[in-house]
N, C-alpha and C. Protein backbone atom coordinates (compact mmCIF):
# COMPACT_ATOMS: atom_id res chain seq x y z
N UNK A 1 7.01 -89.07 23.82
CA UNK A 1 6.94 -87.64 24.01
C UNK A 1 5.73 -87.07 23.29
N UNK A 2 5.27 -86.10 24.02
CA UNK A 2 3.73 -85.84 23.62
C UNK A 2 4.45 -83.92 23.44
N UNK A 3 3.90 -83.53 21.62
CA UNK A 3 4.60 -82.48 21.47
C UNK A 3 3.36 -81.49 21.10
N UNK A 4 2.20 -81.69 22.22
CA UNK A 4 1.10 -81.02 21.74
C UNK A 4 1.42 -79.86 22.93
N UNK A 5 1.33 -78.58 22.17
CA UNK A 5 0.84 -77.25 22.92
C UNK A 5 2.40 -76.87 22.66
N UNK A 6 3.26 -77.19 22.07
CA UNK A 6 5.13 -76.96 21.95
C UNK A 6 5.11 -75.81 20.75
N UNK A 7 3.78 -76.08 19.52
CA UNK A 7 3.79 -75.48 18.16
C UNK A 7 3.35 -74.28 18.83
N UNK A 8 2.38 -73.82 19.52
CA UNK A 8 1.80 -72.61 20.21
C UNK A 8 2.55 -71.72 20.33
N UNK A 9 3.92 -72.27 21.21
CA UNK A 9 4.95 -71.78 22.41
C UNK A 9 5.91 -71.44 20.67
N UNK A 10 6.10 -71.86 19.55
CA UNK A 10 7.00 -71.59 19.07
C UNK A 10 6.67 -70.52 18.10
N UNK A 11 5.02 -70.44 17.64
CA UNK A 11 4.36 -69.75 16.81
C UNK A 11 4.66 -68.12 17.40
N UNK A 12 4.20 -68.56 19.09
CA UNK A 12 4.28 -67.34 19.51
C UNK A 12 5.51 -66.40 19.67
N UNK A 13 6.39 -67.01 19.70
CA UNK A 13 7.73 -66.53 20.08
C UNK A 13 8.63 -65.92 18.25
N UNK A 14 7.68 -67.11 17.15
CA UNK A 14 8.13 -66.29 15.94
C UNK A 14 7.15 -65.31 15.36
N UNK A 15 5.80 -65.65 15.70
CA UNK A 15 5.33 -63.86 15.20
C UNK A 15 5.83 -62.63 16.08
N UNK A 16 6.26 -62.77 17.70
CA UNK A 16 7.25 -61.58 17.87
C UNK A 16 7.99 -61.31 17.29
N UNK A 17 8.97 -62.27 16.90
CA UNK A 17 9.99 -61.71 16.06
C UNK A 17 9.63 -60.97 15.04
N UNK A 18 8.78 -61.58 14.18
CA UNK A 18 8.42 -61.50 12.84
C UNK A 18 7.29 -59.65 12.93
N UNK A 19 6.83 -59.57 13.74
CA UNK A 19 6.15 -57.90 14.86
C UNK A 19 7.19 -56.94 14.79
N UNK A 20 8.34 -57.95 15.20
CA UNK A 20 9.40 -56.87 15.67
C UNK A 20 10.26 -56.38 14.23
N UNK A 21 10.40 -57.39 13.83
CA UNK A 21 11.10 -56.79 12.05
C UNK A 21 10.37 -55.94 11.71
N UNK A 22 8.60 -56.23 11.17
CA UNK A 22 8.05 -55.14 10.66
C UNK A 22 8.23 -53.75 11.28
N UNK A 23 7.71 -53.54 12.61
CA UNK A 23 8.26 -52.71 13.48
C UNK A 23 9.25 -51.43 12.77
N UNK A 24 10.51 -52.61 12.62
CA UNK A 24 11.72 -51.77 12.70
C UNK A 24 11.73 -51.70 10.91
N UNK A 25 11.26 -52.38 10.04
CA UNK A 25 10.80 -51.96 8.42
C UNK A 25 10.37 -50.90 7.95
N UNK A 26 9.02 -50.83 9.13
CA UNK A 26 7.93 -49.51 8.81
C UNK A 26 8.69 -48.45 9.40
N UNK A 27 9.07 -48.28 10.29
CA UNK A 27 9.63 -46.89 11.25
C UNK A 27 11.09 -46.47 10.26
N UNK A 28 11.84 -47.56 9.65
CA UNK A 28 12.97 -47.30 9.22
C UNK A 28 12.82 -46.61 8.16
N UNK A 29 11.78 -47.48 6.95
CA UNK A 29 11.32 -46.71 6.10
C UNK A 29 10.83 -45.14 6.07
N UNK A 30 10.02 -44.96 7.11
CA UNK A 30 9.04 -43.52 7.06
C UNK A 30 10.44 -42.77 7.83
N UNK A 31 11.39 -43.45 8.89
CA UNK A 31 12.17 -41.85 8.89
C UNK A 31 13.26 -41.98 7.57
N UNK A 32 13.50 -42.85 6.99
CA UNK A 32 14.64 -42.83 5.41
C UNK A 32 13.44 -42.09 4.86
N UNK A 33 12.36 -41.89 4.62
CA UNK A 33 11.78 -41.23 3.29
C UNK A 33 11.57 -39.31 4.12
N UNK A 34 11.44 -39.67 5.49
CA UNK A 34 11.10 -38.52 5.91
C UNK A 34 13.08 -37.45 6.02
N UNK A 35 14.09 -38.04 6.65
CA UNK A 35 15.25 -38.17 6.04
C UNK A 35 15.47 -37.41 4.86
N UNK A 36 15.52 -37.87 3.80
CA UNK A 36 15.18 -37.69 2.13
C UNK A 36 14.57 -36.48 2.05
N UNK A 37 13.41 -36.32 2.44
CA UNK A 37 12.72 -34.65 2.14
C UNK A 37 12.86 -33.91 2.69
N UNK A 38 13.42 -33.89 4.09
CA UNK A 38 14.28 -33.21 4.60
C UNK A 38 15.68 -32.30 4.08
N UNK A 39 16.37 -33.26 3.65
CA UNK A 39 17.75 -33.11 2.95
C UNK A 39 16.78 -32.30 1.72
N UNK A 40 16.02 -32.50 1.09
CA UNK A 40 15.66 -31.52 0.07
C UNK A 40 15.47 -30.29 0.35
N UNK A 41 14.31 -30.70 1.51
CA UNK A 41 14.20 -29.03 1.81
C UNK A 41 15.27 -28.33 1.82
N UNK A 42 16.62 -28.55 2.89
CA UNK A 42 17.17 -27.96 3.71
C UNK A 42 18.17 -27.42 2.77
N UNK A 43 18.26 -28.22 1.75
CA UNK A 43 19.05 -27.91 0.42
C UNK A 43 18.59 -26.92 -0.94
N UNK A 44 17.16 -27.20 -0.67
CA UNK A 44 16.57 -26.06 -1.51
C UNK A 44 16.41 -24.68 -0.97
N UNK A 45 16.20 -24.58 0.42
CA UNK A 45 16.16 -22.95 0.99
C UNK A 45 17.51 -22.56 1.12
N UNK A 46 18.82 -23.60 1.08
CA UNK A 46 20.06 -23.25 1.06
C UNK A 46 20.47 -22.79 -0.60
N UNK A 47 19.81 -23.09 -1.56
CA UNK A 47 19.91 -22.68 -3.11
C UNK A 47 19.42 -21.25 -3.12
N UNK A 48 18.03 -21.23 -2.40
CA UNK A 48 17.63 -19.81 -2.77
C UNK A 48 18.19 -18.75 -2.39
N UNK A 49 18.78 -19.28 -0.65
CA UNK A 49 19.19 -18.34 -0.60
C UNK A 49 21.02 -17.99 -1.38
N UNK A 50 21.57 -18.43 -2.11
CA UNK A 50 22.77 -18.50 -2.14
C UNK A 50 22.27 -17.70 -3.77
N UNK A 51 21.20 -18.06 -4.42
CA UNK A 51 20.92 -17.37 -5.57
C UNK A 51 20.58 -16.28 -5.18
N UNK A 52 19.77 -15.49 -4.10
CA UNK A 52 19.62 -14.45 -3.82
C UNK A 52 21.13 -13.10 -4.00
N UNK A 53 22.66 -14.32 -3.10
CA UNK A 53 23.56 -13.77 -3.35
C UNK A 53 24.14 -13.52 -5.42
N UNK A 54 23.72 -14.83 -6.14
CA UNK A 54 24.38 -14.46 -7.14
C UNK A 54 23.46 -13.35 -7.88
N UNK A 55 22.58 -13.05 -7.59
CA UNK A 55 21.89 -12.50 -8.31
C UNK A 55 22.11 -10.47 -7.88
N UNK A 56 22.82 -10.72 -6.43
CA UNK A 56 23.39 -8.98 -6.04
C UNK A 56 24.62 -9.18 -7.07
N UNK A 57 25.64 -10.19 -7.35
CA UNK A 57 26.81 -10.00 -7.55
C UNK A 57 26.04 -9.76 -9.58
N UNK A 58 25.81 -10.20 -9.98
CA UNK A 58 25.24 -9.35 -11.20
C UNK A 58 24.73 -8.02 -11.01
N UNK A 59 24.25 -7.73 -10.40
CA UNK A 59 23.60 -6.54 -9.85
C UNK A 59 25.05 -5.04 -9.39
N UNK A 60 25.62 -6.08 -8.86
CA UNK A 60 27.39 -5.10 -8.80
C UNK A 60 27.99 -5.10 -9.88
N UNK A 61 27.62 -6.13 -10.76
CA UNK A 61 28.77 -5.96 -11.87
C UNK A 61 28.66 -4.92 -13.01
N UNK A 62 27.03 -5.40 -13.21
CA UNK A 62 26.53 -4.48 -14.44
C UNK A 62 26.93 -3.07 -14.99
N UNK A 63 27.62 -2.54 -13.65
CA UNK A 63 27.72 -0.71 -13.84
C UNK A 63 29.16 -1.42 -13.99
N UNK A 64 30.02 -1.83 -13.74
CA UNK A 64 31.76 -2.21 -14.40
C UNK A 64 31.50 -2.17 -15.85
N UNK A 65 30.40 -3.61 -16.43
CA UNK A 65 30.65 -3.94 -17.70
C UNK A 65 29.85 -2.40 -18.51
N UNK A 66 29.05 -2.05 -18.27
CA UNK A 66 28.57 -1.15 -18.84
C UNK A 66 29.75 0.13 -18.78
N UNK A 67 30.39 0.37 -18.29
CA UNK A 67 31.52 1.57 -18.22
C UNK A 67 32.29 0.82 -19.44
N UNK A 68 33.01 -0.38 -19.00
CA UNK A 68 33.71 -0.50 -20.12
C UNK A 68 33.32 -1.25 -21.27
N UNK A 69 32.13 -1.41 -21.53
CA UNK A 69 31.75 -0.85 -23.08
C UNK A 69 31.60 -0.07 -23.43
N UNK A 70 31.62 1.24 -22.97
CA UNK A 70 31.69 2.64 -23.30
C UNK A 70 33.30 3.10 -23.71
N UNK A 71 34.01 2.16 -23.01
CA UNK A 71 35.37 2.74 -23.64
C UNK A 71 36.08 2.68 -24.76
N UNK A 72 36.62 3.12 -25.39
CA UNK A 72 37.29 3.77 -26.40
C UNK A 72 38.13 1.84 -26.56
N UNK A 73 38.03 1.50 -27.75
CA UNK A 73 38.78 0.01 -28.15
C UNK A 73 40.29 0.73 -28.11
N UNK A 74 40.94 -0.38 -27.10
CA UNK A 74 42.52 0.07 -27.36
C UNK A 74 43.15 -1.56 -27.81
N UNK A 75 44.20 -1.53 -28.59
CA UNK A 75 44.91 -2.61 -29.47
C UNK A 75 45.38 -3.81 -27.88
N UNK A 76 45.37 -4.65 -28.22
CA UNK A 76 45.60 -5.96 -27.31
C UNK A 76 47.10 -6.02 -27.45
N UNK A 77 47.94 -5.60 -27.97
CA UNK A 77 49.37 -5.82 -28.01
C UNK A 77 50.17 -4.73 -27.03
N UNK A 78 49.59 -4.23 -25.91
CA UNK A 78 50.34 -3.65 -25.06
C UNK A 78 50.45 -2.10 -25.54
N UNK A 79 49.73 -1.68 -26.24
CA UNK A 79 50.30 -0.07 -27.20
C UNK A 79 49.41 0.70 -26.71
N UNK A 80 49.56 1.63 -26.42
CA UNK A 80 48.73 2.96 -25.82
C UNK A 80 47.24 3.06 -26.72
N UNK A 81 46.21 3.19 -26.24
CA UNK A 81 45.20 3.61 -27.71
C UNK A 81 44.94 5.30 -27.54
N UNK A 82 43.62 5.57 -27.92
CA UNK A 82 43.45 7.33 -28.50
C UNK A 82 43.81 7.96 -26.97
N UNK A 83 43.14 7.39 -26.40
CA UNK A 83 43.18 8.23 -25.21
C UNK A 83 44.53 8.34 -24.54
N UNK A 84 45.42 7.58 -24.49
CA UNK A 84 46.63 7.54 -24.47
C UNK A 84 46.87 6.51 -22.92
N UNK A 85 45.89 6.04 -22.59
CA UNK A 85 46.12 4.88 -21.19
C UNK A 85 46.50 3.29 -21.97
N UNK A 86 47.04 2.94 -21.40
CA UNK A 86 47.35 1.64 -21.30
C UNK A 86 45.86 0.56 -21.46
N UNK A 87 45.83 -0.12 -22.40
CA UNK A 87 44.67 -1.64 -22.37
C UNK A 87 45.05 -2.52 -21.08
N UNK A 88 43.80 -2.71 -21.08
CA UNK A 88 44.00 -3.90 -19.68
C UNK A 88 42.92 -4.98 -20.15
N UNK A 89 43.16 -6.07 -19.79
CA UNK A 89 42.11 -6.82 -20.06
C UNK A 89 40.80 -7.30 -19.51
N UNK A 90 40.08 -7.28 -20.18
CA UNK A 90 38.72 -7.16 -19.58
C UNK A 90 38.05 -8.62 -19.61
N UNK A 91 37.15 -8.64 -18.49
CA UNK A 91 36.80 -10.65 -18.54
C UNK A 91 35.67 -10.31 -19.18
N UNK A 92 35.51 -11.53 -19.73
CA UNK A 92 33.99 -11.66 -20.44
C UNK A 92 32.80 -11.50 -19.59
N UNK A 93 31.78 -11.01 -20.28
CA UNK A 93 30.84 -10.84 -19.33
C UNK A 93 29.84 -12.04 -18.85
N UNK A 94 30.23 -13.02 -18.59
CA UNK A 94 29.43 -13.93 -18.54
C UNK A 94 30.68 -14.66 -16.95
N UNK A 95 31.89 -13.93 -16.92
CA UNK A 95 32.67 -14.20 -15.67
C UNK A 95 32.32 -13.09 -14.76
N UNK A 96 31.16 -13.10 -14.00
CA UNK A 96 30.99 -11.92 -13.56
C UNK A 96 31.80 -12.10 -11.93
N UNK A 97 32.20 -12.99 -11.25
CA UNK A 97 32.98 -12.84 -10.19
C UNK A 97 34.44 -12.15 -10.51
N UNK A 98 34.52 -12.07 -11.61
CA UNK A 98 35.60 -11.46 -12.01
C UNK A 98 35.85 -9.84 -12.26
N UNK A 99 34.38 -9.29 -12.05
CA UNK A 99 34.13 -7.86 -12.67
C UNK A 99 33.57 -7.43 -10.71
N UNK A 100 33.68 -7.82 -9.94
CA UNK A 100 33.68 -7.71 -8.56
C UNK A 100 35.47 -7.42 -8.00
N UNK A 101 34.81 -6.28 -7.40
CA UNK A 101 36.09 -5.48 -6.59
C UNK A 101 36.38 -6.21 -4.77
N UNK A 102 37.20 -5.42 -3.86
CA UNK A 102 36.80 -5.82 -2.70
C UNK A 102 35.73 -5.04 -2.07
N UNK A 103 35.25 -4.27 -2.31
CA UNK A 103 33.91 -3.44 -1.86
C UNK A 103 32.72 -4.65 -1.96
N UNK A 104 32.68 -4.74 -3.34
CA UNK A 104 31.64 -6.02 -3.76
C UNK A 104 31.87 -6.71 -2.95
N UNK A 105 32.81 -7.62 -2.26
CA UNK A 105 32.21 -8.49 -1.92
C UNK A 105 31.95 -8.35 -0.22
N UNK A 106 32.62 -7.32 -0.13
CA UNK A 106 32.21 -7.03 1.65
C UNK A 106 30.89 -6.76 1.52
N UNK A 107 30.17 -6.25 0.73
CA UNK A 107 28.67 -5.78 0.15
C UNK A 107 28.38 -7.00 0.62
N UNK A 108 28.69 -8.23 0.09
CA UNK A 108 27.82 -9.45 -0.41
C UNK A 108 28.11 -10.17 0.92
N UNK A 109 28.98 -9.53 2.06
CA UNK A 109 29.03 -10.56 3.24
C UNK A 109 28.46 -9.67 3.92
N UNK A 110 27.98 -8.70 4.35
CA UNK A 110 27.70 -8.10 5.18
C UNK A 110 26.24 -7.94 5.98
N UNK A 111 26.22 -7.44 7.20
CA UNK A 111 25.25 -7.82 8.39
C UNK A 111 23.53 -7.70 7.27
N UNK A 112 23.90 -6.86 6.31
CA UNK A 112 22.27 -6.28 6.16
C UNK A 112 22.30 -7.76 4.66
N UNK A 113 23.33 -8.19 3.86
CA UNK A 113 22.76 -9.39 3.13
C UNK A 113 22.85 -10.24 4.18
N UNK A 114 23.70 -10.42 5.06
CA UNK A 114 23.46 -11.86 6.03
C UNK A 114 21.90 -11.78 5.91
N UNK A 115 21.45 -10.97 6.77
CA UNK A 115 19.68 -11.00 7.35
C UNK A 115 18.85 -11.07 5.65
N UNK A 116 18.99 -10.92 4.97
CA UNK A 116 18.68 -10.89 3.46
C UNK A 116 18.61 -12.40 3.66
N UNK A 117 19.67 -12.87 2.92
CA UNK A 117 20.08 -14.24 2.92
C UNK A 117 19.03 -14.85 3.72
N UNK A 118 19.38 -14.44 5.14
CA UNK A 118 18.18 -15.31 5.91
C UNK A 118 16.73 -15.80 5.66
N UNK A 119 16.70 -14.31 5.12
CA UNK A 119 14.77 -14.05 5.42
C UNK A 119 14.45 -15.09 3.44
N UNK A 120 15.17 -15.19 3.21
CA UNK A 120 14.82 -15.36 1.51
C UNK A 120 15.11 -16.83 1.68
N UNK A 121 15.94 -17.41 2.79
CA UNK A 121 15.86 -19.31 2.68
C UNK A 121 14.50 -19.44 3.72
N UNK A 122 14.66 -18.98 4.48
CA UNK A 122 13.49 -19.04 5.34
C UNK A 122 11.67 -18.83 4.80
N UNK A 123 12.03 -18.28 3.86
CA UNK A 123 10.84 -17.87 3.20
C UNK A 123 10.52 -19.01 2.46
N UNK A 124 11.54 -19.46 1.56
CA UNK A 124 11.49 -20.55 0.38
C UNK A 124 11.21 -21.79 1.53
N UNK A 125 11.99 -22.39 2.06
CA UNK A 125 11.95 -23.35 3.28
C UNK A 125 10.15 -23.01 3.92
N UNK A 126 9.47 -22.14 3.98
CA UNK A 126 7.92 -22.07 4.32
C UNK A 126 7.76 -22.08 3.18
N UNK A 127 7.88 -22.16 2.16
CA UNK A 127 7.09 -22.21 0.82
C UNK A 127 6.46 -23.79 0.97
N UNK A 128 8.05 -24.62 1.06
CA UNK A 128 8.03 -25.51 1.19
C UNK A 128 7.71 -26.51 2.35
N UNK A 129 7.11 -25.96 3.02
CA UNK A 129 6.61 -26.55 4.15
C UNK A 129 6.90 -26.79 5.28
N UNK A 130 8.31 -26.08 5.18
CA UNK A 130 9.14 -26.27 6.68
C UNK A 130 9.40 -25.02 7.30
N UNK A 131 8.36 -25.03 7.87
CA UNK A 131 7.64 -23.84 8.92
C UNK A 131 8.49 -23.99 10.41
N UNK A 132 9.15 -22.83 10.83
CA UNK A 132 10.13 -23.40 11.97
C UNK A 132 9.38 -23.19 13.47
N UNK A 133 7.89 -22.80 13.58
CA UNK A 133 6.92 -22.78 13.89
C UNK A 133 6.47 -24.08 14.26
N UNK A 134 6.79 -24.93 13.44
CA UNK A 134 5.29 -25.95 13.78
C UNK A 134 6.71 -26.84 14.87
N UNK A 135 5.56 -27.60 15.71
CA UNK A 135 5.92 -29.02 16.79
C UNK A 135 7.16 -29.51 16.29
N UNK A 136 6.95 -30.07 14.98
CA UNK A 136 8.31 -31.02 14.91
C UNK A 136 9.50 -30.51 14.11
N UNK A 137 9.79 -29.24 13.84
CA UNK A 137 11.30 -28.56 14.24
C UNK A 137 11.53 -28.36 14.79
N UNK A 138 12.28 -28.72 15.72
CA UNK A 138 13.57 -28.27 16.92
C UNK A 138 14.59 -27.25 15.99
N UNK A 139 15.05 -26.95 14.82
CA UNK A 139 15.99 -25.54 14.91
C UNK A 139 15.78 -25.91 13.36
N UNK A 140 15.75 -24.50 12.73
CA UNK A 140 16.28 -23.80 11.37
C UNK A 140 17.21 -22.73 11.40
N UNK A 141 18.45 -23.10 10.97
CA UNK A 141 19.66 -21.93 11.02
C UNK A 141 19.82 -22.00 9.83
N UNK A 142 20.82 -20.95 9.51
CA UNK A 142 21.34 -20.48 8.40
C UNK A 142 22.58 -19.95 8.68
N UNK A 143 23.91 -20.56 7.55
CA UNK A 143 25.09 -19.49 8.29
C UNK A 143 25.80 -19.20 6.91
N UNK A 144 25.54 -17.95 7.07
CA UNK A 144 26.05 -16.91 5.51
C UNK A 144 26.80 -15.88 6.11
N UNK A 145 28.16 -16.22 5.64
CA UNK A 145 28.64 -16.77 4.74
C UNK A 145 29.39 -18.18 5.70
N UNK A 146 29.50 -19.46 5.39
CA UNK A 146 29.70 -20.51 5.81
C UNK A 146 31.73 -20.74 5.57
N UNK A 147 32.14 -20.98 6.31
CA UNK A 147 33.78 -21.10 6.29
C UNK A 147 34.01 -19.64 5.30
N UNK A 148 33.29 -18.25 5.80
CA UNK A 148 34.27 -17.81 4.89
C UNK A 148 35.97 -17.51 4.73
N UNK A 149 36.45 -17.21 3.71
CA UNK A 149 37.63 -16.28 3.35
C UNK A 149 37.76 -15.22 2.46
N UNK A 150 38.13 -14.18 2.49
CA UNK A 150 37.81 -13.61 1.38
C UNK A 150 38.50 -13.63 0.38
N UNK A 151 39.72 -14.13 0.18
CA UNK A 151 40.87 -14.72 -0.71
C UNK A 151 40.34 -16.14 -1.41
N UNK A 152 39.33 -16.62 -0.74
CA UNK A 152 38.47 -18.16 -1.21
C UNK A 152 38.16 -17.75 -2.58
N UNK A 153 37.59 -19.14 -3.09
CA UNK A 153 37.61 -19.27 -4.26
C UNK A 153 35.84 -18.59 -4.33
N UNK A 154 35.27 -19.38 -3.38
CA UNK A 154 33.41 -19.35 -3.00
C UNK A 154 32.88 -18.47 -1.70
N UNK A 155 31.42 -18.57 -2.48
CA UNK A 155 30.83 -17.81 -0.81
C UNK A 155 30.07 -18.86 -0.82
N UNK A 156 29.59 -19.95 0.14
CA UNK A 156 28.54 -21.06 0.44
C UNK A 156 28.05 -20.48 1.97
N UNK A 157 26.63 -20.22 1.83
CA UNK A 157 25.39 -20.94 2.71
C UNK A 157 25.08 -21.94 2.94
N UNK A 158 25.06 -22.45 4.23
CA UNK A 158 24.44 -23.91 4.70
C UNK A 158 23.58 -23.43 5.81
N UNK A 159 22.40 -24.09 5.13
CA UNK A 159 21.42 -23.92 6.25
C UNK A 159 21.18 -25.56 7.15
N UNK A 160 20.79 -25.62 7.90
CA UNK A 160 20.59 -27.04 8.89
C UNK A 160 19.05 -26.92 9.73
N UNK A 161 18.58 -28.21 9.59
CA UNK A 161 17.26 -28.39 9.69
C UNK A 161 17.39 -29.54 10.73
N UNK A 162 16.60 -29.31 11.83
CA UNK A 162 16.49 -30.74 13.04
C UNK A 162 15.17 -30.78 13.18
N UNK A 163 14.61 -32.09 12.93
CA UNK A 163 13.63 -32.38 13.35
C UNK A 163 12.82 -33.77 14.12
N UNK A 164 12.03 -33.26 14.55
CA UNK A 164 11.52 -34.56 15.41
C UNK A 164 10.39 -35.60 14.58
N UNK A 165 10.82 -36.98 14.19
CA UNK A 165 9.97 -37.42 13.93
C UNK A 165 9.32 -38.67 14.30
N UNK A 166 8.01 -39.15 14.36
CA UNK A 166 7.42 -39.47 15.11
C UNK A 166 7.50 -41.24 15.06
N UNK A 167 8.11 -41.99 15.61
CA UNK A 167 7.98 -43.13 15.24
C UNK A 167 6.76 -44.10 15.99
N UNK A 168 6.45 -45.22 14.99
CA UNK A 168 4.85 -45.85 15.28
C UNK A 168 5.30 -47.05 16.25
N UNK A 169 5.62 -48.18 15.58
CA UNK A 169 5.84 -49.58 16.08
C UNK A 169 6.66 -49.57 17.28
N UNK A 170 8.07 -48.74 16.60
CA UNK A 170 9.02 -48.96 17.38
C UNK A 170 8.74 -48.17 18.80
N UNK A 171 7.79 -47.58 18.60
CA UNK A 171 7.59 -46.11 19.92
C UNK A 171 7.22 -47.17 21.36
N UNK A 172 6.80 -48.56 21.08
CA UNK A 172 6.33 -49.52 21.94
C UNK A 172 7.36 -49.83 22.88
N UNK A 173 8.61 -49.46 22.23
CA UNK A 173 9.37 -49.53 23.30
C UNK A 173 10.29 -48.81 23.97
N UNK A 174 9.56 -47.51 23.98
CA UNK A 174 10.03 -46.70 24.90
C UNK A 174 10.16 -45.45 24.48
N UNK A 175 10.63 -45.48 23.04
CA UNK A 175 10.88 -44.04 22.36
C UNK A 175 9.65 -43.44 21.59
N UNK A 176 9.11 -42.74 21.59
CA UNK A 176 7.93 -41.94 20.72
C UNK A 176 8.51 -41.42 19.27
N UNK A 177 9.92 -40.25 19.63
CA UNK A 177 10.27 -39.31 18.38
C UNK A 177 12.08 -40.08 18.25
N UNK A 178 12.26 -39.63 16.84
CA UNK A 178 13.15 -39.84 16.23
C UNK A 178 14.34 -38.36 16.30
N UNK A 179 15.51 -38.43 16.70
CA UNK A 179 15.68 -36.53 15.72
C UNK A 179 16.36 -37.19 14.64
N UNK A 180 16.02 -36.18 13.16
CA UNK A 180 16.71 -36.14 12.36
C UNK A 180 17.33 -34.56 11.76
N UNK A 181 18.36 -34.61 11.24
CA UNK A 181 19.07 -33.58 11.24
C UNK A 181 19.69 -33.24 10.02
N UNK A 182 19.53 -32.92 9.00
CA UNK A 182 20.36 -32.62 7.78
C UNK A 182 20.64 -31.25 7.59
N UNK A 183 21.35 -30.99 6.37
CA UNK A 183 22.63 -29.55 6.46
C UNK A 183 22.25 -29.71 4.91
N UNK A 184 21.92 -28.77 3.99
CA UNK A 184 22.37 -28.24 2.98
C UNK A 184 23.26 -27.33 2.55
N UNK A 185 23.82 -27.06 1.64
CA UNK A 185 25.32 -26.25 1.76
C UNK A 185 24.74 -25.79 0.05
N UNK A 186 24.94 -24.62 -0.18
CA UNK A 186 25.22 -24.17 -1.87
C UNK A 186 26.34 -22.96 -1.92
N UNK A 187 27.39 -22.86 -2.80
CA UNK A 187 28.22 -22.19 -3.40
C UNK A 187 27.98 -21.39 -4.87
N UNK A 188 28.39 -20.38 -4.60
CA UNK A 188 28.60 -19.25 -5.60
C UNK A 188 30.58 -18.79 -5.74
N UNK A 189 31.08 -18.61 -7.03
CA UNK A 189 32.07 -18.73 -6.66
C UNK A 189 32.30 -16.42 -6.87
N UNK A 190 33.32 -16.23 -5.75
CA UNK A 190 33.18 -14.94 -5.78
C UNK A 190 34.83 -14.45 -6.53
N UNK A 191 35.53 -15.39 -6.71
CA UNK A 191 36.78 -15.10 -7.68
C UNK A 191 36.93 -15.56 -8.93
């Protein structure tokens, strides 16, 4: 048996293979890293905007705590003080979901912070480079307030980011773009 021209036929058939791993190495890699900064973004314009909310709910509280440090100290054991009303207890000021009424927080869900909310992840999210403008986003949403209740413990924003990304090796066979899709979610608690 004559096994000349057999090594050719086998070389060739394992650098495909060996084409095709890299292939699927390189493409796997760049959408896991592209993946990854994604989920950052989508999680960081979901922070800002959810700080935008904690930062009204200080903003509501301040005129509570400031009234009642103005009030008259009445005894913690249930006893009438000067003024002659009843003590109630007051949360520390550092629990400020606690110094929020139900007004506050219909304030903090409502049509004119929804669009707030919006424009302030959307803004941070272009800070950061994810322009919902350019080719390879297919959608930037935002949904504030996300599962709400108003009896809940939280108010969470999740914003969601889809995008198209471009694969090299693997595009040889047939596919060009990738979608990838991640959801950031952040909570503020409003009780």
């Amino acid at each position: 048996m004559r096994a000349k021209g057999q090594v050719v036929v086998i070389v060739a058939i394992a650098l495909t293979a060996i084409l095709g791993l890299l292939a699927v190495a390189v493409d796997g890699g760049r959408l896991y890293i592209q993946r990854n900064r994604l989920n950052r973004r989508a999680q960081s314009a979901a922070d800002a905007g959810i700080g935008w909310v904690a930062e009204q709910m200080v903003t509501l509280a301040v005129p509570r705590q400031t009234e009642a440090a103005g009030m008259a100290p009445c005894v913690p054991d249930g006893d009438f003080g000067e003024s002659g009303a009843r003590c109630t207890a007051t949360p520390r000021p550092a629990e400020i979901p606690h110094w929020l009424n139900d007004d506050d927080r219909a304030t903090l869900v409502s049509p004119q912070a929804q669009a707030t909310v919006e424009a302030v992840g959307r803004e941070y999210a272009a800070r950061n480079g994810l322009v919902s403008t350019a080719p390879e986003i297919e959608a930037l949403a935002f949904t504030y307030p996300y599962a709400y209740d108003p009896d809940g413990p939280t108010l969470s924003l999740r914003s969601t980011v889809r995008q198209r990304a471009r694969v090299l090796l693997v595009g040889l066979l047939g596919t060009e773009f990738a979608r990838i899709e991640r959801v950031g979610q952040a909570d503020v608690p409003q009780r």
